[in-house]
C-alpha atoms as a PDB file:
ATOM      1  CA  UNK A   1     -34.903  20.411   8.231  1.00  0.00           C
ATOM      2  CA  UNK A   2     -31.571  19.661   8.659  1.00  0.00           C
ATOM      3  CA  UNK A   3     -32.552  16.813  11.068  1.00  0.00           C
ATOM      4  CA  UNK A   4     -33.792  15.346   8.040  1.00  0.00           C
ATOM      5  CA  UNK A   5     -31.066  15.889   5.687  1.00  0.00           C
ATOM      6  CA  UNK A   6     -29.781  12.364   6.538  1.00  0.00           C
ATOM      7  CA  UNK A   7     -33.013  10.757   5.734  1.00  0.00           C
ATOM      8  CA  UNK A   8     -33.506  12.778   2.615  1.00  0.00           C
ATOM      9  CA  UNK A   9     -30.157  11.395   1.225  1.00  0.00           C
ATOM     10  CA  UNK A  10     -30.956   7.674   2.484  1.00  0.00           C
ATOM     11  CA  UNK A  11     -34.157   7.740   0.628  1.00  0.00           C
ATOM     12  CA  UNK A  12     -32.431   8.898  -2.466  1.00  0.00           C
ATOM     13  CA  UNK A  13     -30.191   6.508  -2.154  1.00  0.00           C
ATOM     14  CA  UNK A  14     -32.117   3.707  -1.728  1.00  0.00           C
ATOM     15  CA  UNK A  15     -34.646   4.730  -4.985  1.00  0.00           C
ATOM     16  CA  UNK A  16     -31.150   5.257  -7.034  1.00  0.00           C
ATOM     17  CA  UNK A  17     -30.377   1.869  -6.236  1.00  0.00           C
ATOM     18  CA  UNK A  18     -34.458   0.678  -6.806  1.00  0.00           C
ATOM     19  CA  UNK A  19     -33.751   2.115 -10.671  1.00  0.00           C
ATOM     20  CA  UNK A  20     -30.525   0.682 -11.203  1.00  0.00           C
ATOM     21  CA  UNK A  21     -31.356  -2.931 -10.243  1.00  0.00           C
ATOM     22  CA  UNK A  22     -34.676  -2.614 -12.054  1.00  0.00           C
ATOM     23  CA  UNK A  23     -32.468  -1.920 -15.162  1.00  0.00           C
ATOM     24  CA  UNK A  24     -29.274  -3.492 -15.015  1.00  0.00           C
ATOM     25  CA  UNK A  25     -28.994  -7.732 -15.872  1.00  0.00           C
ATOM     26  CA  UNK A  26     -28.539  -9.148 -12.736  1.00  0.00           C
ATOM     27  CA  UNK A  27     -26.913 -12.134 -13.679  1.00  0.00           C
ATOM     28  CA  UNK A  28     -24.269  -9.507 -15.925  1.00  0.00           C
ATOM     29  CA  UNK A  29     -23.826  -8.438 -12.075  1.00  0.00           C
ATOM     30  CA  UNK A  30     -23.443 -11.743 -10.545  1.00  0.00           C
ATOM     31  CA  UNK A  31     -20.559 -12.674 -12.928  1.00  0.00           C
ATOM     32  CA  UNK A  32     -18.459  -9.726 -12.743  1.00  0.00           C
ATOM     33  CA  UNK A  33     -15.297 -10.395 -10.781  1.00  0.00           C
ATOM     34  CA  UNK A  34     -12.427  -8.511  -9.857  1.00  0.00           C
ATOM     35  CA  UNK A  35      -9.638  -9.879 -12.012  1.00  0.00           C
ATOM     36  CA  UNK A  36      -6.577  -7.872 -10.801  1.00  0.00           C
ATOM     37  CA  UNK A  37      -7.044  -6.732  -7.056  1.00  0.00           C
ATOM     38  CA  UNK A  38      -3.678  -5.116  -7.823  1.00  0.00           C
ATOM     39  CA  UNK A  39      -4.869  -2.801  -9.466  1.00  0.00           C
ATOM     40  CA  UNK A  40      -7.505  -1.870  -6.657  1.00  0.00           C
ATOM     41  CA  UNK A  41      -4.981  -0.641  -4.502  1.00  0.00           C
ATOM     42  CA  UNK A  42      -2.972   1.615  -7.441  1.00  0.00           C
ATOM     43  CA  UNK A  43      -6.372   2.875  -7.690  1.00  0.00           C
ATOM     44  CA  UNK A  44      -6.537   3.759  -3.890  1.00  0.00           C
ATOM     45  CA  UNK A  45      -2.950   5.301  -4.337  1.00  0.00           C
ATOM     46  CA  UNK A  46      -3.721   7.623  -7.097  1.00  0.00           C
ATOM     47  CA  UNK A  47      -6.717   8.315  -5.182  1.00  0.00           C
ATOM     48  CA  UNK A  48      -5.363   9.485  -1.945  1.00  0.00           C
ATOM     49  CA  UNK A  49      -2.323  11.086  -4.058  1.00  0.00           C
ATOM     50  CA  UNK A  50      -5.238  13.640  -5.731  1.00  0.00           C
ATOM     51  CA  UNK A  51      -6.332  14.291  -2.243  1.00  0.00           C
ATOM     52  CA  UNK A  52      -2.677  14.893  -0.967  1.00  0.00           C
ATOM     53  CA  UNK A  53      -2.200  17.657  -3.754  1.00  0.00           C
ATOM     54  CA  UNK A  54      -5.654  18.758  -3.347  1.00  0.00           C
ATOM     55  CA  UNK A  55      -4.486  19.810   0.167  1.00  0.00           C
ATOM     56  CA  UNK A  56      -1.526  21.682  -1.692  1.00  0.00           C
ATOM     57  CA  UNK A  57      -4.481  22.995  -3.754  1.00  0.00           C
ATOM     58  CA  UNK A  58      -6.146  24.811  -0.379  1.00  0.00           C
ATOM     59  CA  UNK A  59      -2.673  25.401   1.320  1.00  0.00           C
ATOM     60  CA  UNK A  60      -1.587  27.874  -1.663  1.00  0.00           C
ATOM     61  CA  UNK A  61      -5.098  29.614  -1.653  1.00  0.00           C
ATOM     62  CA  UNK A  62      -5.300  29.909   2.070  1.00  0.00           C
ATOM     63  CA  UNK A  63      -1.358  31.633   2.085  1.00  0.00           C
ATOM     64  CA  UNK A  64      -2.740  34.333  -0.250  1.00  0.00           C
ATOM     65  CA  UNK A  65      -4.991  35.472   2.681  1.00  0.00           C
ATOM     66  CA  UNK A  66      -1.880  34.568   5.052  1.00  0.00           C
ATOM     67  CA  UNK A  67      -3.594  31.809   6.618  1.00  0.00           C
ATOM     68  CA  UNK A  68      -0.687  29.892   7.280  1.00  0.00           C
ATOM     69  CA  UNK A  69      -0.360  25.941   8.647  1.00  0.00           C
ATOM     70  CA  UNK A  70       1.981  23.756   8.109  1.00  0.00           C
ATOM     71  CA  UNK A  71       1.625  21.325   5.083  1.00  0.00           C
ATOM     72  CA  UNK A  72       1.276  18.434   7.782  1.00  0.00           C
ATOM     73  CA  UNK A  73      -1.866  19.994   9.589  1.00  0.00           C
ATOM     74  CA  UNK A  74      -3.409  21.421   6.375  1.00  0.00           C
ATOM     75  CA  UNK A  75      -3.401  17.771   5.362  1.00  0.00           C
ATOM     76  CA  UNK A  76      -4.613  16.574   8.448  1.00  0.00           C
ATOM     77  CA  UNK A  77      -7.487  18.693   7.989  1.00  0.00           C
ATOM     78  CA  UNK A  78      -8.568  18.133   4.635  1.00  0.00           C
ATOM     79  CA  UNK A  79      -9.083  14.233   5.919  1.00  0.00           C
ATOM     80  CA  UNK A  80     -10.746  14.821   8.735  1.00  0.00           C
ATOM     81  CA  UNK A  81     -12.756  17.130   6.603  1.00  0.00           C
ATOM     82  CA  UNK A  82     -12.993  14.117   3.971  1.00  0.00           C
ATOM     83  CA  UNK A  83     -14.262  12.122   7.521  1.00  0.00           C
ATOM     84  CA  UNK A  84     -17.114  14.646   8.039  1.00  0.00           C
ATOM     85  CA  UNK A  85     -18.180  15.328   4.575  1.00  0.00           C
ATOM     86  CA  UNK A  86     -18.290  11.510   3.815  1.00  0.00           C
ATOM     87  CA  UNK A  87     -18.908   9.007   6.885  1.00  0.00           C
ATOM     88  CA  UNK A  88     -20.908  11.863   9.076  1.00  0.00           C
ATOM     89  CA  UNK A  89     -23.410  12.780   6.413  1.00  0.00           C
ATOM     90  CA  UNK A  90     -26.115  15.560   8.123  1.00  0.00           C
ATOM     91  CA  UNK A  91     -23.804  16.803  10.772  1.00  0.00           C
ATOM     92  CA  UNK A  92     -20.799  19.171  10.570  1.00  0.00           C
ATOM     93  CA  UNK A  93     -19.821  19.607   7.097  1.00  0.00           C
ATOM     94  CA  UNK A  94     -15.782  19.113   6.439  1.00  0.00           C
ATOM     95  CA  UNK A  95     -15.574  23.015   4.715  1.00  0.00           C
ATOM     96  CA  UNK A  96     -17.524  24.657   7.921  1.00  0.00           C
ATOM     97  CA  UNK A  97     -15.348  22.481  10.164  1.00  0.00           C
ATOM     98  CA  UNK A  98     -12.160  23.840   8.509  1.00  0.00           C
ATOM     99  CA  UNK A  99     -13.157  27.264   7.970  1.00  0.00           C
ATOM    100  CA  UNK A 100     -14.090  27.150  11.718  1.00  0.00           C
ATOM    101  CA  UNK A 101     -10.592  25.422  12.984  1.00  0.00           C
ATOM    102  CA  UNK A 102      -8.671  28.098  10.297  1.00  0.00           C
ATOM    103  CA  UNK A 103     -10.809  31.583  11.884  1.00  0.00           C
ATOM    104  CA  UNK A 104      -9.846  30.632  15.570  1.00  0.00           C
ATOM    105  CA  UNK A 105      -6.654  30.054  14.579  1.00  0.00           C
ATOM    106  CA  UNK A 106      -5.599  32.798  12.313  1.00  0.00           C
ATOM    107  CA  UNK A 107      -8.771  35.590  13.282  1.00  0.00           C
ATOM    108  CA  UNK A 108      -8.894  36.212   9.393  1.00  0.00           C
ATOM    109  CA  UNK A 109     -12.374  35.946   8.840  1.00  0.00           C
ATOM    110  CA  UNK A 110     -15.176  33.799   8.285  1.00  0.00           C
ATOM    111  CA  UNK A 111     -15.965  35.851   4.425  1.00  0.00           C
ATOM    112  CA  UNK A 112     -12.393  35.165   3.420  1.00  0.00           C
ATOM    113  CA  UNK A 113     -11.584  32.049   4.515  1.00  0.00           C
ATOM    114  CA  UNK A 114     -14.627  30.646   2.772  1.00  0.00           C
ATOM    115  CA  UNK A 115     -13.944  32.492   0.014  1.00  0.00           C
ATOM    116  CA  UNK A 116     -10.520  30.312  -0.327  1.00  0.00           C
ATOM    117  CA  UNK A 117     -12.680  27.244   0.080  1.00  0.00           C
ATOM    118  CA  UNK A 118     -14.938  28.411  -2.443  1.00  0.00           C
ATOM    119  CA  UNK A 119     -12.682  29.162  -5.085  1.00  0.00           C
ATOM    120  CA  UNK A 120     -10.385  25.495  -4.371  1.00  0.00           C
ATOM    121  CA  UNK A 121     -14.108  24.060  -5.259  1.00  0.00           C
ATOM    122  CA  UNK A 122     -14.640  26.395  -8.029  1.00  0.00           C
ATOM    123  CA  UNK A 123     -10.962  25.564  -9.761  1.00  0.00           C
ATOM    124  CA  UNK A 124     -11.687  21.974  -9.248  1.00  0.00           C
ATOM    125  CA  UNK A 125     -14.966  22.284 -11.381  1.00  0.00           C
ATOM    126  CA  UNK A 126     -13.320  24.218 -14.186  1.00  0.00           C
ATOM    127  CA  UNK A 127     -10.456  21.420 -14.414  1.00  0.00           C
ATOM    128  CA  UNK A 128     -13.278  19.234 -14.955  1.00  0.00           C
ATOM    129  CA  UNK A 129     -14.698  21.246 -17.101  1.00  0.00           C
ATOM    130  CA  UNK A 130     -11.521  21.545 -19.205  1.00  0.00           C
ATOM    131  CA  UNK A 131     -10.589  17.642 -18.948  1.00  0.00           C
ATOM    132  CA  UNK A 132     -14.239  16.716 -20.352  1.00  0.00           C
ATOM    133  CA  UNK A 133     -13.575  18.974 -23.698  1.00  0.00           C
ATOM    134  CA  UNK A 134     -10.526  18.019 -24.587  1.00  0.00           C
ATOM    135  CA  UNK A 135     -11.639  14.106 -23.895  1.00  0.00           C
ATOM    136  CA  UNK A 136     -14.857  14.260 -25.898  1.00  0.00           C
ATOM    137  CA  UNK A 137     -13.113  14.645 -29.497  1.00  0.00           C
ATOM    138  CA  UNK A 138     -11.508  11.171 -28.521  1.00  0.00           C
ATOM    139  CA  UNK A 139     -14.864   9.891 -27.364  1.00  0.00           C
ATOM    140  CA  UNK A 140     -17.995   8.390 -28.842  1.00  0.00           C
ATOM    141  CA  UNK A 141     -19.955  11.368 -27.729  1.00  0.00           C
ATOM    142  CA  UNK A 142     -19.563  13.067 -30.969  1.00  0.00           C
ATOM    143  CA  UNK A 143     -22.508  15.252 -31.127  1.00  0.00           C
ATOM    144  CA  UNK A 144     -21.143  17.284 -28.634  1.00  0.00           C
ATOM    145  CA  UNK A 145     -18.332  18.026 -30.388  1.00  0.00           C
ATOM    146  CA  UNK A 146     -18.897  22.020 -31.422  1.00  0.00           C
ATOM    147  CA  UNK A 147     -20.119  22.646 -27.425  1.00  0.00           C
ATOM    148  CA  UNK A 148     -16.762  20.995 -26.177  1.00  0.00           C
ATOM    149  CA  UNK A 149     -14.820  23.231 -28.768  1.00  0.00           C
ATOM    150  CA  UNK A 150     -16.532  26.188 -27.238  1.00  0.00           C
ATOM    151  CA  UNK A 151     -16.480  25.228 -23.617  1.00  0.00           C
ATOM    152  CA  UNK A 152     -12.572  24.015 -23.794  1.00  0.00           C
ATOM    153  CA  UNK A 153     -11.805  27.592 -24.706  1.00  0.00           C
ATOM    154  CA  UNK A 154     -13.568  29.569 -22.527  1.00  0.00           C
ATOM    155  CA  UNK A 155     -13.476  27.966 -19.333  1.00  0.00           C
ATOM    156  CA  UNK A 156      -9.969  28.616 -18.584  1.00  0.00           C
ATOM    157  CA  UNK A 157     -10.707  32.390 -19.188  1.00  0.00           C
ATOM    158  CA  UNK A 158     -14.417  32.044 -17.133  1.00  0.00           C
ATOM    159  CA  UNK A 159     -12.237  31.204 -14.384  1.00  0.00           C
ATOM    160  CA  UNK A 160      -9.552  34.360 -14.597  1.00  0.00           C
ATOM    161  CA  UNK A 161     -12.371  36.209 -14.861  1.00  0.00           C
ATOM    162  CA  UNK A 162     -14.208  34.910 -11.339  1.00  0.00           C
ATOM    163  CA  UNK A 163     -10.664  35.420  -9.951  1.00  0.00           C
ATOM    164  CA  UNK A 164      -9.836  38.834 -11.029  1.00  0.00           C
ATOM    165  CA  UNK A 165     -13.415  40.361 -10.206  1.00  0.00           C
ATOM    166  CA  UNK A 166     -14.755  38.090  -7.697  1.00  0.00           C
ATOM    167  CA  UNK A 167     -11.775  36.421  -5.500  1.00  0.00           C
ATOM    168  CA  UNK A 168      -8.973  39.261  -6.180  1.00  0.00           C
ATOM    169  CA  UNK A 169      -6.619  37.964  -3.664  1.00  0.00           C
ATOM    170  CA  UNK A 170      -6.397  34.704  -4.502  1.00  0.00           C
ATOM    171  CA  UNK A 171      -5.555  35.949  -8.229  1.00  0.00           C
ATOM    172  CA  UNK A 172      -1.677  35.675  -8.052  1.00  0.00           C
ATOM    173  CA  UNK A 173      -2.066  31.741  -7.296  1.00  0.00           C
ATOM    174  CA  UNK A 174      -4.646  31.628 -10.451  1.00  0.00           C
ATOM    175  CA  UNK A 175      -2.243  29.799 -12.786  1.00  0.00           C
ATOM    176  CA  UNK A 176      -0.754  26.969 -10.275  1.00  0.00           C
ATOM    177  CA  UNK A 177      -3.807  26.159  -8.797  1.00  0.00           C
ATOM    178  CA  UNK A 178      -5.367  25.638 -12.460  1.00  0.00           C
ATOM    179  CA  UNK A 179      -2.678  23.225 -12.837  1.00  0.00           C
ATOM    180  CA  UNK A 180      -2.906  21.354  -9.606  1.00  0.00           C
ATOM    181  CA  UNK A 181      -6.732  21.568 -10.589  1.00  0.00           C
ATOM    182  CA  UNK A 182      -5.987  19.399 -13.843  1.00  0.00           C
ATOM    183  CA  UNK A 183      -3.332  17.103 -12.029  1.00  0.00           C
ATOM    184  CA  UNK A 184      -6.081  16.555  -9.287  1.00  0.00           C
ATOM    185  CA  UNK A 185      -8.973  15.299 -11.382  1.00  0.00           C
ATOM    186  CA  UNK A 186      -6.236  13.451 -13.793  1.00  0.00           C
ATOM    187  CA  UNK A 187      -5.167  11.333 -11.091  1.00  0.00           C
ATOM    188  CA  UNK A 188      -8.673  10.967 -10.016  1.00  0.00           C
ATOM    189  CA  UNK A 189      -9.330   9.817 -13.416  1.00  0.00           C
ATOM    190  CA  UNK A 190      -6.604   7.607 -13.777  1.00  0.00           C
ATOM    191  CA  UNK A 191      -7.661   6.130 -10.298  1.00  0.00           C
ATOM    192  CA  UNK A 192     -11.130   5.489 -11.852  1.00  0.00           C
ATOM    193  CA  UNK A 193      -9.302   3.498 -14.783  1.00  0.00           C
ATOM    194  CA  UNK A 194      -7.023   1.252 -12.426  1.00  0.00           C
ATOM    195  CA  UNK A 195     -10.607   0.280 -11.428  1.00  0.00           C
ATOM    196  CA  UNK A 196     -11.742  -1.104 -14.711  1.00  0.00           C
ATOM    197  CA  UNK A 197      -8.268  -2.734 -15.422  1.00  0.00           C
ATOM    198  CA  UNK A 198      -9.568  -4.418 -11.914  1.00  0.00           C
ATOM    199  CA  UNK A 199     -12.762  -5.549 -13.411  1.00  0.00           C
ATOM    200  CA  UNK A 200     -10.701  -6.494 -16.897  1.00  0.00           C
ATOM    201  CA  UNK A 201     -12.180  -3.448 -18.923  1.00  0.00           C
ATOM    202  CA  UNK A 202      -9.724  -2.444 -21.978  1.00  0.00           C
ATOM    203  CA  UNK A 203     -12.408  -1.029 -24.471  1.00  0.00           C
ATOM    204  CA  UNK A 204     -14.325   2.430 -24.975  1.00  0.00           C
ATOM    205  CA  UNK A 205     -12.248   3.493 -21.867  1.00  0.00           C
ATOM    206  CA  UNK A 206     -12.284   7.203 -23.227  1.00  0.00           C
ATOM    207  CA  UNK A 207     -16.199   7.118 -22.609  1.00  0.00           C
ATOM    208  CA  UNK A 208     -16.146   5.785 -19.064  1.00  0.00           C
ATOM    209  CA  UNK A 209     -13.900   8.302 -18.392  1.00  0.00           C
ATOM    210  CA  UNK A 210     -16.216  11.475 -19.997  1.00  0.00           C
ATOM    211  CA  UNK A 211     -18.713   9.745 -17.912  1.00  0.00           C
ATOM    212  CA  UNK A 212     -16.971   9.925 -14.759  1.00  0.00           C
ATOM    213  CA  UNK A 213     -15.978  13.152 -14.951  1.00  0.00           C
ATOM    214  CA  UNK A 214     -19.797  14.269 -15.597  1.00  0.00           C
ATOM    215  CA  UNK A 215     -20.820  12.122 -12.697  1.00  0.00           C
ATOM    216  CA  UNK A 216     -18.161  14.091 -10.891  1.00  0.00           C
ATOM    217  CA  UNK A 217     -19.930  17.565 -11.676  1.00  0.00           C
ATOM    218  CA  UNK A 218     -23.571  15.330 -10.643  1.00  0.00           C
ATOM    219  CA  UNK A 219     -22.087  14.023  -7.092  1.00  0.00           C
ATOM    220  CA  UNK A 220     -21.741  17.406  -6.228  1.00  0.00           C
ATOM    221  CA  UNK A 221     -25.766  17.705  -5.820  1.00  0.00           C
ATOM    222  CA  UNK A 222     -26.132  17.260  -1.856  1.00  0.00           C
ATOM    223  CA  UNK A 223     -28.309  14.933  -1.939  1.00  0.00           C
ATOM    224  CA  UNK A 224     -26.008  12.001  -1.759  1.00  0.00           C
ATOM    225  CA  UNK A 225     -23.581  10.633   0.467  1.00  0.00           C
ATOM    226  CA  UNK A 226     -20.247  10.976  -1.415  1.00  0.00           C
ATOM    227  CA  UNK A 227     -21.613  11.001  -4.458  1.00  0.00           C
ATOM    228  CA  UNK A 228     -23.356   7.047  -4.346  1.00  0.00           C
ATOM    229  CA  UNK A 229     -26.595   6.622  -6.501  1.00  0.00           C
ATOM    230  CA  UNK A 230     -25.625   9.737  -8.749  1.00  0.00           C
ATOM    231  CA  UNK A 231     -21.927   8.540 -10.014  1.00  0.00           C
ATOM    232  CA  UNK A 232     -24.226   5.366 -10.906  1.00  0.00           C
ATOM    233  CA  UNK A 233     -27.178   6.817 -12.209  1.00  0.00           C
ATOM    234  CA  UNK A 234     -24.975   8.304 -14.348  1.00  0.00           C
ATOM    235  CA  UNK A 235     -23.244   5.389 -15.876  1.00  0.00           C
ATOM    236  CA  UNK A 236     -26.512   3.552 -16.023  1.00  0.00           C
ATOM    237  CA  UNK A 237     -27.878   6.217 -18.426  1.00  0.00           C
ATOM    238  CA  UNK A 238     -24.856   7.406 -20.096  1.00  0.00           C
ATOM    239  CA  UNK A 239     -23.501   3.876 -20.959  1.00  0.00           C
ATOM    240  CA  UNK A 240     -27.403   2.865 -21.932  1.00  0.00           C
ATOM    241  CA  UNK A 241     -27.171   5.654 -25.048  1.00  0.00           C
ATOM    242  CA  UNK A 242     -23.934   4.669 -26.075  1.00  0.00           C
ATOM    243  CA  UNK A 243     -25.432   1.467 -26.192  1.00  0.00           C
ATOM    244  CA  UNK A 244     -22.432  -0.039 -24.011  1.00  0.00           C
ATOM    245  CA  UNK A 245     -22.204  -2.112 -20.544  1.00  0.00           C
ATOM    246  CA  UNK A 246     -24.073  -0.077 -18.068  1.00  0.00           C
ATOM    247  CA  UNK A 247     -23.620  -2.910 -15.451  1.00  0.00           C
ATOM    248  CA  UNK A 248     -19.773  -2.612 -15.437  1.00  0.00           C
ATOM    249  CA  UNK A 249     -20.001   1.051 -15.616  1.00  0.00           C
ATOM    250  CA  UNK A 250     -22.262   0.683 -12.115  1.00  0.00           C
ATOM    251  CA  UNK A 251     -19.915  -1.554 -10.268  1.00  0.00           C
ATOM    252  CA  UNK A 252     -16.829   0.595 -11.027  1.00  0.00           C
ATOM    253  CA  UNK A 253     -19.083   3.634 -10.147  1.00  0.00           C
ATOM    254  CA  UNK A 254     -19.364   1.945  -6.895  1.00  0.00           C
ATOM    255  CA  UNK A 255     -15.758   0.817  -6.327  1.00  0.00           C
ATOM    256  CA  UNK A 256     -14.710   4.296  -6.982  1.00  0.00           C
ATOM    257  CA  UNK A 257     -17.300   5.008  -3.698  1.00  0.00           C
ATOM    258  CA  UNK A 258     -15.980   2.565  -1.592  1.00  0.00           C
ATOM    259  CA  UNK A 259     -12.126   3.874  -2.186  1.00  0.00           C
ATOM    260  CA  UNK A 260     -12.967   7.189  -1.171  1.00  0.00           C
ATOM    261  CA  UNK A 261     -14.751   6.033   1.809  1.00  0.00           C
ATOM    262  CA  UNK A 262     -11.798   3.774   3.113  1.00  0.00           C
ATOM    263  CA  UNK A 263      -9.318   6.767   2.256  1.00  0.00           C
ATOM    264  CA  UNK A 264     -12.238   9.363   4.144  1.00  0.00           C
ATOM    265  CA  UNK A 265     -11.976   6.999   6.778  1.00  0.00           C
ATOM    266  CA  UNK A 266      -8.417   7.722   7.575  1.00  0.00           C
ATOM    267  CA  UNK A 267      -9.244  11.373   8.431  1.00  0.00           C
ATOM    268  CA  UNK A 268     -10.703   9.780  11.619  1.00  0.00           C
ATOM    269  CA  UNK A 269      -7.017   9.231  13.237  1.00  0.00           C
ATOM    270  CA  UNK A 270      -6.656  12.587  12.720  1.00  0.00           C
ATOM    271  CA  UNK A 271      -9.482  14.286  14.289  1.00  0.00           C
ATOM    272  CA  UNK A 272      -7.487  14.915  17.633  1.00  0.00           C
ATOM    273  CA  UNK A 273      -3.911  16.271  15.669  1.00  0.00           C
ATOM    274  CA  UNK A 274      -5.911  18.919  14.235  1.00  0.00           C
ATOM    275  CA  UNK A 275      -7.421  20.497  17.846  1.00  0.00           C
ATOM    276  CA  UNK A 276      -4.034  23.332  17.178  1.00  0.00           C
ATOM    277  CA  UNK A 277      -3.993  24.420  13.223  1.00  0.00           C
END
């Protein structure tokens, strides 16, 4: 089966992208140009700057279980990690590669060191979670108004409560990793929007944001490579029911891909820095 995995997320891929050119306007496609290549690479800054503190992110988890690198080789790691998970798709996943280079290093423990992995994820997801509420009173997604409300207030103390009872010693860090968390997928967002002022997109930007942050929570479903096919998928519905662009919303889906695999990419000079964590 896991032979196949690679295949399995090809063919995915390759329907997603079946459906999307069945339904977007190809010419729409043909004439969209990048206007401000500028703001490409401010894009790839705030990128790799969300990746740099999501390293911080993992580095204060992984001290509560005194797993202890430096800053320099945890952030080596996470892009080799980003290298595995990303441009190696199938083979060694980035988490079981660093929760493998962390146990020889520090004999802590396979269950705990995941466990610090885990709960990074986890934290991640609720910022998300958080970031979509507040954003959908300023969005055109009003019927979901009452849910936001309810999920806005409750996922912050969800996520205590998953500390407290289910990850007790990384409880202490639960209040500075939430806000990392939020700074994380804020920059990630604001990467996403250098994109569209790329593509000259000043309108309903509040929407393709929502939109990325629920293609966020989709990419997660392994059965992509980094996310491509869902992030659009997602914008091709999503902008179809707001009865906006879904071709622009596509090709910014897809620039946002191609960033992280250029910044992935750079965990490759790395791979031989991290042999000694």
């Amino acid at each position: 089966m896991k032979k196949l995995k690679p295949f399995i997320k090809a063919a995915f891929i390759l329907i997603a992208f079946i459906i999307i050119f069945q339904k977007i306007n190809i010419q729409e496609l043909k004439n969209i140009k990048i206007t401000s290549p500028f703001y490409l690479f401010l894009a790839f800054l705030s990128f790799n700057l969300s990746q740099i503190i999501s390293a911080l992110r993992v580095h204060t988890y992984l001290k509560n279980i005194k797993v202890t690198p430096t800053f320099k080789k945890q952030l080596m790691l996470y892009y080799v990690g980003m290298f595995y998970n990303t441009l190696l798709p199938g083979g060694i996943g980035g988490d079981a590669y660093k929760a493998y280079k962390f146990e020889k290093s520090y004999s802590q423990g396979y269950k705990k060191i995941i466990k610090a992995l885990l709960i990074d994820r986890i934290s991640g997801l609720f910022a998300i979670f958080i970031l979509i509420s507040a954003l959908i009173f300023l969005s055109s997604f009003k019927q979901f108004v009452i849910f936001s409300a309810i999920l806005l207030i409750v996922s912050p103390f969800i996520l205590y409560f998953l500390h407290k009872y289910f990850f007790v010693e990384f409880t202490k860090s639960f209040l500075k990793n939430l806000f990392l968390s939020i700074v994380i997928q804020s920059l990630q967002a604001l990467a996403f929007l250098f994109i569209l002022f790329a593509l000259n997109i000043h309108s309903h930007l509040i929407d393709f944001i929502v939109l990325f942050f629920i293609s966020s929570i989709i990419s997660v479903i392994p059965i992509s490579v980094g996310g491509v096919g869902l992030r659009e998928l997602t914008f091709l519905y999503g902008l179809d029911m707001l009865h906006l662009n879904a071709t622009i919303g596509v090709v910014s889906a897809f620039l946002f891909f191609v960033i992280s695999v250029i910044s992935s990419a750079i965990g490759a000079l790395f791979i031989k820095g991290v042999k000694n964590v």
